[in-house]
Protein backbone atom coordinates (compact mmCIF):
# COMPACT_ATOMS: atom_id res chain seq x y z
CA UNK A 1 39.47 -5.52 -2.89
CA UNK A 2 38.17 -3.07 -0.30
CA UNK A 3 38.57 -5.77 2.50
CA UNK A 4 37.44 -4.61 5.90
CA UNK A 5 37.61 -6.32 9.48
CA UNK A 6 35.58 -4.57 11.55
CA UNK A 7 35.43 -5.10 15.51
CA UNK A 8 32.55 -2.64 17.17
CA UNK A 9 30.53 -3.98 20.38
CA UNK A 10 32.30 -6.99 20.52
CA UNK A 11 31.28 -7.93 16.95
CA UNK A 12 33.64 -8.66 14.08
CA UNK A 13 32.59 -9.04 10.76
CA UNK A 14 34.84 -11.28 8.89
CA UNK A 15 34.45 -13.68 5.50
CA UNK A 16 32.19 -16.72 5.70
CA UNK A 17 33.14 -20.46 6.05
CA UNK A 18 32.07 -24.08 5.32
CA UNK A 19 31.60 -24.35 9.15
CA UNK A 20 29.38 -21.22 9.19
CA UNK A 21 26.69 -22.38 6.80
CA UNK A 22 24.80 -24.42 8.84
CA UNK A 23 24.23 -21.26 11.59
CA UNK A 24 23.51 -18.97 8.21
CA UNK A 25 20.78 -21.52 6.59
CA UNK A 26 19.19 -20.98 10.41
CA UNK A 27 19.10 -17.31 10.88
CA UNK A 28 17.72 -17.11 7.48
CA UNK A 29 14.98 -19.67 7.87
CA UNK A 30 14.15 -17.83 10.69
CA UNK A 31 14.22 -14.34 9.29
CA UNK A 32 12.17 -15.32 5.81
CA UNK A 33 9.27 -16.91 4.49
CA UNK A 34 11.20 -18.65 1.38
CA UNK A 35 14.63 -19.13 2.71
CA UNK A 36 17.54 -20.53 0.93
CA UNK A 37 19.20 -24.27 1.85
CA UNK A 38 22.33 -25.04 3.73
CA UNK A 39 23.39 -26.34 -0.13
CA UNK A 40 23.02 -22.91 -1.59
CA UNK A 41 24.57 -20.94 0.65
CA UNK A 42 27.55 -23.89 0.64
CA UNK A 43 27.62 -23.75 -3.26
CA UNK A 44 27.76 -19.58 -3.12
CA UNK A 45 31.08 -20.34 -0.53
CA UNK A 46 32.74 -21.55 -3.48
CA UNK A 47 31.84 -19.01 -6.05
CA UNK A 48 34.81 -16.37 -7.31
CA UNK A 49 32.56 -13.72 -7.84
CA UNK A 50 30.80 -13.78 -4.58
CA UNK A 51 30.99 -12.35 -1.23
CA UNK A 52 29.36 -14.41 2.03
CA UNK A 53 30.36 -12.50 5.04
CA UNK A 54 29.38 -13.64 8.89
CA UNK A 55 28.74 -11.63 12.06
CA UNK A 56 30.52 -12.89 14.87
CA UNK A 57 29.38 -11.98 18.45
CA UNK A 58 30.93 -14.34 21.38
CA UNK A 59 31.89 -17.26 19.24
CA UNK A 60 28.46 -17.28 17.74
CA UNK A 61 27.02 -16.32 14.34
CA UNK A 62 24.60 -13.25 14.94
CA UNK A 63 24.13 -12.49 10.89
CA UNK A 64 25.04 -12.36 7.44
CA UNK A 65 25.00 -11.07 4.21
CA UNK A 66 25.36 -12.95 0.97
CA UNK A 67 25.52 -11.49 -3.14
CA UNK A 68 27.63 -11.51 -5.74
CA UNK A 69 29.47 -9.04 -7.80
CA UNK A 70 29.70 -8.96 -11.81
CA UNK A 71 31.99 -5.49 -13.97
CA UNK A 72 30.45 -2.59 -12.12
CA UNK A 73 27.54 -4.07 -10.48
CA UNK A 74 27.00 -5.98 -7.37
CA UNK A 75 23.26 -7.82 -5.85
CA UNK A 76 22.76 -8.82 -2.40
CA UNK A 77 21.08 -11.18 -1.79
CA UNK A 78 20.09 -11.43 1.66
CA UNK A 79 20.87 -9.57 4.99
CA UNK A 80 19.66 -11.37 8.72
CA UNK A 81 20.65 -11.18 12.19
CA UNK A 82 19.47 -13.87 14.27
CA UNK A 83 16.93 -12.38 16.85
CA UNK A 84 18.70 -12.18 19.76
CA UNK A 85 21.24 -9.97 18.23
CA UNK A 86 18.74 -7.55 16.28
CA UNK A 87 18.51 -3.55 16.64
CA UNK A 88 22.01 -3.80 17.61
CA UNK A 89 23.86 -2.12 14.35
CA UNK A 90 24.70 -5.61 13.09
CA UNK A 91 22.85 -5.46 9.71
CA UNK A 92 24.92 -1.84 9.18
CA UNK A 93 27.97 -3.33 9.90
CA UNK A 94 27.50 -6.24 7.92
CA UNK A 95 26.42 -4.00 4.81
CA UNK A 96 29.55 -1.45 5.48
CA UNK A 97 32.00 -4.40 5.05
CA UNK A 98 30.24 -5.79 2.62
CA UNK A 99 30.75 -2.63 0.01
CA UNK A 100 34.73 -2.39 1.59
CA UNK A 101 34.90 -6.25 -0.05
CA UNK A 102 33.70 -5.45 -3.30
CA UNK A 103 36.35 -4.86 -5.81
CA UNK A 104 37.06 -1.63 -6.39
CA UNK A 105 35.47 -1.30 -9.95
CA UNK A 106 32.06 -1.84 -8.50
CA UNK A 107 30.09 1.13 -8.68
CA UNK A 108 26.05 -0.05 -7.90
CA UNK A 109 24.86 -2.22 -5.32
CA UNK A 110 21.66 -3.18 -5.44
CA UNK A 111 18.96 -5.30 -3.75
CA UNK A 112 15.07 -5.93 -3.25
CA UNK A 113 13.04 -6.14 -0.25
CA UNK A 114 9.48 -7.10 0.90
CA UNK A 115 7.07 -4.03 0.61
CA UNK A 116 6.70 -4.85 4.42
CA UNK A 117 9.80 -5.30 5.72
CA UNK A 118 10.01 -1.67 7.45
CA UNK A 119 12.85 -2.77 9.71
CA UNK A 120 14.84 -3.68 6.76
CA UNK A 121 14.03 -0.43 4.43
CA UNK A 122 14.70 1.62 7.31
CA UNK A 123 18.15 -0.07 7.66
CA UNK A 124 18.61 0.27 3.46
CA UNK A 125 18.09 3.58 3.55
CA UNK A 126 19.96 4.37 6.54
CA UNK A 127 22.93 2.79 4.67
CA UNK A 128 22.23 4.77 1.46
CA UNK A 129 20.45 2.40 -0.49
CA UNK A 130 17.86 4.70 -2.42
CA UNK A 131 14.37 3.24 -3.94
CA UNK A 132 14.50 3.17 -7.64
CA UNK A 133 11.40 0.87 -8.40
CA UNK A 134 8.82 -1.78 -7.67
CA UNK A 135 8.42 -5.31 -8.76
CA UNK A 136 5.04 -6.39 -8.13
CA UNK A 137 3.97 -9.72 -6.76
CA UNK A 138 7.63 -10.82 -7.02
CA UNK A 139 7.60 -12.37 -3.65
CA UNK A 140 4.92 -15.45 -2.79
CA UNK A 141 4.55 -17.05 0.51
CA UNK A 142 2.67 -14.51 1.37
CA UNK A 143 2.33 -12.79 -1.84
CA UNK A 144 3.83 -9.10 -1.90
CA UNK A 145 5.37 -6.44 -3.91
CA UNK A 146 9.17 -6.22 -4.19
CA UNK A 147 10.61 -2.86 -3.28
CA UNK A 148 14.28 -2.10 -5.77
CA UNK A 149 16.63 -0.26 -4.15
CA UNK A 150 20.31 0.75 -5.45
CA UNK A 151 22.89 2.54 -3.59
CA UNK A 152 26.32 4.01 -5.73
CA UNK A 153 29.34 3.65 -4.10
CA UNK A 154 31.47 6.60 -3.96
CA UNK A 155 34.89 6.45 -5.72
């Protein structure tokens, strides 16, 4: 495993917890229209084949990323920072230890994004990520196109 801790700006990145799920169900309720529960980010804790990493600033949890790896792929699933902590190079860090965790026979990462999220594109393709397709109407609440991004990970 490529495992990572990274400490920049008083920020370390480090692997999520059964105490942390309650903060992660909030930042992503906060940051998304159709959010996930506090059960399903608990039940993807306990799964072998996925990663759930935290952003801690000051004893607090400022963000997260959450997906899951399978042979030579891996999805995430969702990136947020809470507000207070946004534009502050958390979602990059989060993302940069969360390819360092993958094992090392993952080759493709890849992820979809609202076709208005331009804070979030401009952070995927900051990190690499490069747009590959579009799933329309995959999103509802509002409804919206999905953008499909993929990034390789260098060997």
């Amino acid at each position: 495993m490529r495992l990572q801790k990274e400490i920049m700006s008083d920020i370390i990145i480090r692997k999520a917890v059964e105490e942390d799920v309650s903060a992660i169900a909030k930042i992503e309720k906060a940051s998304i229209p159709q959010p996930w529960s506090e059960a399903a980010f608990a039940d993807a804790l306990t799964q072998e084949n996925a990663v759930t990493l935290v952003a801690e600033a000051d004893g607090e949890i400022a963000g997260f990323i959450t997906g899951v790896f399978l042979f030579d792929n891996a999805d995430i699933y969702s990136v947020a920072t809470a507000e207070q902590h946004r534009k502050k190079g958390v979602g990059a860090m989060l993302l940069k230890s969360f390819f360092y965790t993958l094992p090392t026979e993952v080759e493709v990462v890849w992820l979809e994004v609202r076709e208005s999220n331009s804070a979030a594109i401009s952070l995927y393709e900051k990190s690499g990520f490069e747009r590959v397709g579009l799933r329309k109407n995959f999103y509802e609440q509002p409804r919206e196109n999905a953008v499909l991004y993929n990034k390789q990970l260098s060997k």
